[in-house]
N, C-alpha and C. Protein backbone atom coordinates (compact mmCIF):
# COMPACT_ATOMS: atom_id res chain seq x y z
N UNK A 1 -2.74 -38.06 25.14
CA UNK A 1 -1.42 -38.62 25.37
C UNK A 1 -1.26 -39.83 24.47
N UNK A 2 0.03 -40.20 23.71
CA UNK A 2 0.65 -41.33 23.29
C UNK A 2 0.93 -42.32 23.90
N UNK A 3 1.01 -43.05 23.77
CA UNK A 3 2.12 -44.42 24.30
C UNK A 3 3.55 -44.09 23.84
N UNK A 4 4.47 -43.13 23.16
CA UNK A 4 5.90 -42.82 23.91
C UNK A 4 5.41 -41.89 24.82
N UNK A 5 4.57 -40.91 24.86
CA UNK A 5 4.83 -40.01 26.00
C UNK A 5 4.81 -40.68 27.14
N UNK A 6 3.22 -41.70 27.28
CA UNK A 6 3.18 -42.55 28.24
C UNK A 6 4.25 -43.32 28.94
N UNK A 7 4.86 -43.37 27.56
CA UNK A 7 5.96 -44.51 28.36
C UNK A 7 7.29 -43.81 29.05
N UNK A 8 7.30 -42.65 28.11
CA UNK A 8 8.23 -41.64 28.87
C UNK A 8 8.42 -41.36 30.24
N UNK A 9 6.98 -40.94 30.07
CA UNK A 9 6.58 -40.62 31.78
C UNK A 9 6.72 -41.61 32.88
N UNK A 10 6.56 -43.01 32.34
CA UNK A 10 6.31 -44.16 33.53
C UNK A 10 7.70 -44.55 33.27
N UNK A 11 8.19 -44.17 32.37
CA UNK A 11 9.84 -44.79 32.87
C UNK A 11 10.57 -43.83 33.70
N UNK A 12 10.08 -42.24 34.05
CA UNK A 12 10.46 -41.33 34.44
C UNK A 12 10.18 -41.66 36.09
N UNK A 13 8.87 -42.27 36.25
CA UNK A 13 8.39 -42.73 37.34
C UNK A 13 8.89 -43.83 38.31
N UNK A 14 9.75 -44.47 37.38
CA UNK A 14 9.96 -46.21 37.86
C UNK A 14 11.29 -45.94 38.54
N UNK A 15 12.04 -44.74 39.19
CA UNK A 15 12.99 -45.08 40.15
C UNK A 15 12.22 -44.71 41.39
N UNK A 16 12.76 -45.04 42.41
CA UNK A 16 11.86 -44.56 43.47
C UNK A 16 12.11 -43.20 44.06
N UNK A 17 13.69 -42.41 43.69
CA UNK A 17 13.51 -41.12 44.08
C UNK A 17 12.77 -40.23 43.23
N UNK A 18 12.94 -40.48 42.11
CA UNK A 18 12.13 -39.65 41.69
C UNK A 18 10.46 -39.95 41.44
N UNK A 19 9.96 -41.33 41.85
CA UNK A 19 8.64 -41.49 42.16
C UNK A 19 8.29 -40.58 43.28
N UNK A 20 9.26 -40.98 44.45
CA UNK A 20 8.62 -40.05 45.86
C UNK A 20 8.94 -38.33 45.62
N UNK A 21 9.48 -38.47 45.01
CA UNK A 21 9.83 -36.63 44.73
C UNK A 21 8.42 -36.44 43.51
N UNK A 22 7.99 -37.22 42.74
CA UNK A 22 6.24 -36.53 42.12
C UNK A 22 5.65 -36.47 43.20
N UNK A 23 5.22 -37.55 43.81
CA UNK A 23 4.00 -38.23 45.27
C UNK A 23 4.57 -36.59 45.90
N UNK A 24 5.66 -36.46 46.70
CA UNK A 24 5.49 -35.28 47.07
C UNK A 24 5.30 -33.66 46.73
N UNK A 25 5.53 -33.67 45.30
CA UNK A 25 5.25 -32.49 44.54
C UNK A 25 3.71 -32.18 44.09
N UNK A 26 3.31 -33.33 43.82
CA UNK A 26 1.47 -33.50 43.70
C UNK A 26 0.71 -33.23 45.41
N UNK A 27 1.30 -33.76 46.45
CA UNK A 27 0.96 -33.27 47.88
C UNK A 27 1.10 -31.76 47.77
N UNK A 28 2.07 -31.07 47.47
CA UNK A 28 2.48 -29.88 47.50
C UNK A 28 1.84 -28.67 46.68
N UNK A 29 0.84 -29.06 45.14
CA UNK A 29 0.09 -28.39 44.46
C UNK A 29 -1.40 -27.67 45.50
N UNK A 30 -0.93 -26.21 45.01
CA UNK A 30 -0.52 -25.79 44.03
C UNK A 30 1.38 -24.79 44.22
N UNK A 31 1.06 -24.82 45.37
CA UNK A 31 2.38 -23.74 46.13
C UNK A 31 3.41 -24.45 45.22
N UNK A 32 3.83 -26.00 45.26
CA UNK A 32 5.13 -26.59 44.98
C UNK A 32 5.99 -26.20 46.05
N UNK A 33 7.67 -26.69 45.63
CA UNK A 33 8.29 -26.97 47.01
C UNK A 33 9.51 -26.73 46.20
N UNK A 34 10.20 -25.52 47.05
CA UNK A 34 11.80 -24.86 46.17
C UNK A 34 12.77 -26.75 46.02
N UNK A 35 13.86 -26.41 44.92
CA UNK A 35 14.56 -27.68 45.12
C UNK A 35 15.15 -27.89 46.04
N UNK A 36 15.37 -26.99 47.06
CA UNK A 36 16.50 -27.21 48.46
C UNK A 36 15.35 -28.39 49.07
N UNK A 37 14.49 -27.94 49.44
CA UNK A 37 13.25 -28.23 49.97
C UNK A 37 13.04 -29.72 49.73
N UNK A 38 13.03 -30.13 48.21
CA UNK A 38 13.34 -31.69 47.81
C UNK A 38 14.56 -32.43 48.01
N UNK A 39 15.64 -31.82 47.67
CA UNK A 39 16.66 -31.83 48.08
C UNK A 39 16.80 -32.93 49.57
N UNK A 40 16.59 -31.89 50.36
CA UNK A 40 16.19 -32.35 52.18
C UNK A 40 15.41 -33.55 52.50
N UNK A 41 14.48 -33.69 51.58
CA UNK A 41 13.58 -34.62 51.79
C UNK A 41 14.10 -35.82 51.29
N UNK A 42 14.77 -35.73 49.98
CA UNK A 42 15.38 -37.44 49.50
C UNK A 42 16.75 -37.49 49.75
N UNK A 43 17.27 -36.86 50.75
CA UNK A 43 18.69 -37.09 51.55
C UNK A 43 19.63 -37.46 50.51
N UNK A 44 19.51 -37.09 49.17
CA UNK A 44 20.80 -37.13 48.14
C UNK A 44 21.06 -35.48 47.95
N UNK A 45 22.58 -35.67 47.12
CA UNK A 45 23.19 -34.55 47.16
C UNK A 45 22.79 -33.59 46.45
N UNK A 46 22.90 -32.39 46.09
CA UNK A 46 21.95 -31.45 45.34
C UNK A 46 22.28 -31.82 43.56
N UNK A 47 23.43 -32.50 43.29
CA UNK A 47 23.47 -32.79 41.81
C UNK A 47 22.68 -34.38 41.61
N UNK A 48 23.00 -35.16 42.74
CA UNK A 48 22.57 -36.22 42.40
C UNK A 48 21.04 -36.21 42.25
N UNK A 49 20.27 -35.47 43.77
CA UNK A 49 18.49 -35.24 43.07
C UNK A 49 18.55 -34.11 41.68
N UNK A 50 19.11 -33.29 41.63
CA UNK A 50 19.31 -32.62 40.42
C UNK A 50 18.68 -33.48 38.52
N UNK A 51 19.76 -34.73 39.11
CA UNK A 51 19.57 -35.41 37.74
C UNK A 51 18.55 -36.20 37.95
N UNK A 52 17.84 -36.47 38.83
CA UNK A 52 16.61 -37.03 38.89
C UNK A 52 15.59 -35.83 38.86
N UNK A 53 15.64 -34.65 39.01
CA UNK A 53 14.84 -33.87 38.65
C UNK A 53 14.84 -33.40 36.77
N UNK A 54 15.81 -33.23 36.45
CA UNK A 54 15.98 -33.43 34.95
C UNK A 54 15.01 -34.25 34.35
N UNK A 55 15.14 -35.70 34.96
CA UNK A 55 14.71 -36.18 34.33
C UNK A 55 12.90 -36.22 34.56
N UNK A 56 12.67 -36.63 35.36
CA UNK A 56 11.23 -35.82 35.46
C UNK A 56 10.92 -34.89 34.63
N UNK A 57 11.14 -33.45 34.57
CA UNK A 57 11.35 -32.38 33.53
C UNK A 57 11.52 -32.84 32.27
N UNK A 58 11.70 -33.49 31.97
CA UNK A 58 12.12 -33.91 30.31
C UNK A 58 10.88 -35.25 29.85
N UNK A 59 10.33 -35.26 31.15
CA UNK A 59 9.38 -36.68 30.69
C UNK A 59 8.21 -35.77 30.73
N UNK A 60 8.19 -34.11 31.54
CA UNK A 60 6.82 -33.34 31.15
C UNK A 60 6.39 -33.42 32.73
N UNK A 61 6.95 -33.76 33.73
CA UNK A 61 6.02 -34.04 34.80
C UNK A 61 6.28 -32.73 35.79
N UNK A 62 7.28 -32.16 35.34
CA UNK A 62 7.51 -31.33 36.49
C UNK A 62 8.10 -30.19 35.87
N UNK A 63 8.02 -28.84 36.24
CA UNK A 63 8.32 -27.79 36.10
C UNK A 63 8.37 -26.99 37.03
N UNK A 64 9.87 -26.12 36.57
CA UNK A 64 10.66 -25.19 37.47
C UNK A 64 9.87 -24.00 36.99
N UNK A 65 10.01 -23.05 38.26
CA UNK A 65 9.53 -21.39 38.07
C UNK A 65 10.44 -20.77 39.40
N UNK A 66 10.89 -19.75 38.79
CA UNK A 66 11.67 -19.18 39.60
C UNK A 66 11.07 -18.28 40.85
N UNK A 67 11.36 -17.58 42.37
CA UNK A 67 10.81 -17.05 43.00
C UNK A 67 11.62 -16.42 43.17
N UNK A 68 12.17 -15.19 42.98
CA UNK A 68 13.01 -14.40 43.52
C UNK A 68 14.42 -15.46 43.93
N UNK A 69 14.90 -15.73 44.65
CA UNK A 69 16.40 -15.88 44.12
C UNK A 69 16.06 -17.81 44.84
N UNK A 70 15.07 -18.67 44.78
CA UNK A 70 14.93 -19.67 44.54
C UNK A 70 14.16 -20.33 43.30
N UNK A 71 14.33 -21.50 42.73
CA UNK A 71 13.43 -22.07 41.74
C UNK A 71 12.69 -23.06 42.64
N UNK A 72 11.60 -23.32 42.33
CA UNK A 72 10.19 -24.06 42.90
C UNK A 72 9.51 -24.85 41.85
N UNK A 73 9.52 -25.74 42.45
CA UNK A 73 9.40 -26.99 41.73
C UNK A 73 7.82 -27.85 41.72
N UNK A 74 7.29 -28.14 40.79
CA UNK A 74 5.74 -28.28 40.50
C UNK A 74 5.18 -29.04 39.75
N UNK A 75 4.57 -30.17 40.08
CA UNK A 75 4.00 -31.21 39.20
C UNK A 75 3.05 -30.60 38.52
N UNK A 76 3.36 -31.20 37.04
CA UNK A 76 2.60 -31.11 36.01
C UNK A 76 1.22 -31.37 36.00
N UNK A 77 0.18 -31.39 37.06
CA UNK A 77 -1.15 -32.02 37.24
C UNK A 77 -1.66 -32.44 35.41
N UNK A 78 -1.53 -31.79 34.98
CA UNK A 78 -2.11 -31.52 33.57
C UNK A 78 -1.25 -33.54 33.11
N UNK A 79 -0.27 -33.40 33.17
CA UNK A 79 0.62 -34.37 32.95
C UNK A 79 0.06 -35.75 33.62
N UNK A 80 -0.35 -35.51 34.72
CA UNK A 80 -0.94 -36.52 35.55
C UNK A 80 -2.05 -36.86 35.16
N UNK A 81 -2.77 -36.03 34.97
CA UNK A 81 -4.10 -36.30 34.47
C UNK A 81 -4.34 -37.14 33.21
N UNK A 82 -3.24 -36.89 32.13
CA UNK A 82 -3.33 -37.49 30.85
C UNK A 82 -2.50 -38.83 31.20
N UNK A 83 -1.97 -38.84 31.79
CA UNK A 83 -1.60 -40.64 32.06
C UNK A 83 -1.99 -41.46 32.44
N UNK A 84 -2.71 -40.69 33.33
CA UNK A 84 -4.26 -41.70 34.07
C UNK A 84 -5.35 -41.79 33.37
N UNK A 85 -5.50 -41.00 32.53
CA UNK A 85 -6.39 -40.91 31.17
C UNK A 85 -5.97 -41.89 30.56
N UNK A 86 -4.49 -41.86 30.09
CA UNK A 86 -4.35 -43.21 28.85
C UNK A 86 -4.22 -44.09 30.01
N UNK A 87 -3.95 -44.60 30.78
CA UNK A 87 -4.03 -46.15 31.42
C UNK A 87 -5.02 -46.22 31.94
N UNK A 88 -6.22 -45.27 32.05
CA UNK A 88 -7.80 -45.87 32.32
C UNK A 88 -8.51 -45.92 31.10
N UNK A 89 -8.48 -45.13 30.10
CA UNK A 89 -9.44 -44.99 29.23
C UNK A 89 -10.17 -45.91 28.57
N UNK A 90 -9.84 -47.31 27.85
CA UNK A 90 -10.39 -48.11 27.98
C UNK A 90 -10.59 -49.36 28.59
N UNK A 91 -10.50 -48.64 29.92
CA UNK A 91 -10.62 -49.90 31.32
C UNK A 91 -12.56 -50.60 30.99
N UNK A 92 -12.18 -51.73 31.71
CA UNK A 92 -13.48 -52.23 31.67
C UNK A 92 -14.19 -53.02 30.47
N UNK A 93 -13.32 -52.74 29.31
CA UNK A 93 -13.93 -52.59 27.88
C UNK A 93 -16.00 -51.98 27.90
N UNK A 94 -15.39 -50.93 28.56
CA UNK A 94 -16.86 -49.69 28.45
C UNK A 94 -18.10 -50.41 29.42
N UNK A 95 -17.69 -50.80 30.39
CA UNK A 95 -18.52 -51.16 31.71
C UNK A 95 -18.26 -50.19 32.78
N UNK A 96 -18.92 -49.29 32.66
CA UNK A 96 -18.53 -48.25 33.84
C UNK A 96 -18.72 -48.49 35.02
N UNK A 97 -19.79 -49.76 35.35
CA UNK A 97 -19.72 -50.23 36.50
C UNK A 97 -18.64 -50.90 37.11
N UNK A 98 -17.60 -51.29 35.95
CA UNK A 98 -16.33 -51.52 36.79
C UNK A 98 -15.48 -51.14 37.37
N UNK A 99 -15.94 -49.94 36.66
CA UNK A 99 -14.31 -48.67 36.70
C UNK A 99 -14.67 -47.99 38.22
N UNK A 100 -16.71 -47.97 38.80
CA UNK A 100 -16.95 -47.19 39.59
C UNK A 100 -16.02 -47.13 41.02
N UNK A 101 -15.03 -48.56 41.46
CA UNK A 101 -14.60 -48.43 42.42
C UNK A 101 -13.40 -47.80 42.79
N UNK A 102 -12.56 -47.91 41.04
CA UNK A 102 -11.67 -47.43 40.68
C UNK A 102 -12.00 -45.31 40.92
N UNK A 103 -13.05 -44.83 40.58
CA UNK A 103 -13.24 -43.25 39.88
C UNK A 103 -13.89 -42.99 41.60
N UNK A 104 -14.27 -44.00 42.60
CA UNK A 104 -14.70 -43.68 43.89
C UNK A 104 -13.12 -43.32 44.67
N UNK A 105 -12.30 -44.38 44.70
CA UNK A 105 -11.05 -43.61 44.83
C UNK A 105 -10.72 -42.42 44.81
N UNK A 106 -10.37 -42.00 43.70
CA UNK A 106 -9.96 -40.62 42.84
C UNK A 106 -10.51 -39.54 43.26
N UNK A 107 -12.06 -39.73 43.67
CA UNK A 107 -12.81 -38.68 43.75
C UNK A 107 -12.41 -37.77 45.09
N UNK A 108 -11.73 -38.43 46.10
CA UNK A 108 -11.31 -38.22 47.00
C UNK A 108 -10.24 -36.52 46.87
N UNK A 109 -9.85 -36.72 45.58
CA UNK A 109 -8.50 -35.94 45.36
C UNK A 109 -9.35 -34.35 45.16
C-alpha cells in the first residue's frame, strides 16, 4: 500500500457512518450483510447510506456481490490488512519488543 491509497482509505474511514458500517462489515466476514441489512442498522435513508457506501467502494474497502435478487456487502479484509501494514510497518523503529503488545491484541482476531 501507498500513502494516497492509505490516505484514501482513512479519509474513507473518518465519518462515523461509514466507520461503523466497516466495524460492522469486518464483524460480518465472511457471509457480509445485504445493503437493506446496513441500511437498518445506520437508521439513514437508503440513498443517503448509499453514498456513504460509494464511498467506501471507491477507497477499496468494500465490495458488492450480488445474491440472487439482493447485493451483499463485504469488507475488503485484504484492504484492511494493508493499512494496518502501512501504519504498523515501521512501528518501533525495528524493536519488536514494542510492537509485542500491540500484535498480542490482533492475535485475538
Amino acid at each position: 500500500m501507498n500513502t494516497d491509497t492509505a490516505l484514501t482509505a482513512l479519509a474513507a474511514l473518518a465519518h462515523p457512518t461509514r466507520l461503523e458500517a466497516f466495524r460492522l462489515l469486518v464483524q460480518h466476514e465472511p457471509e457480509g450483510l445485504s445493503t437493506g441489512q446496513l441500511v437498518d442498522a445506520s437508521g439513514l435513508t437508503q440513498s443517503t447510506f448509499s453514498t456513504h457506501l460509494a464511498v467506501l467502494a471507491k477507497a477499496g474497502l468494500v465490495k458488492s456481490e450480488k445474491r440472487g435478487r439482493q447485493f451483499i456487502q463485504r469488507a475488503e479484509i485484504d484492504a484492511l490488512k494493508g493499512l494496518m501494514l502501512f501504519l504498523a510497518k515501521d512501528c518501533c523503529q525495528g524493536r519488536a519488543e514494542l510492537c509485542e503488545p500491540l500484535l498480542a491484541e490482533l492475535a485475538c482476531c
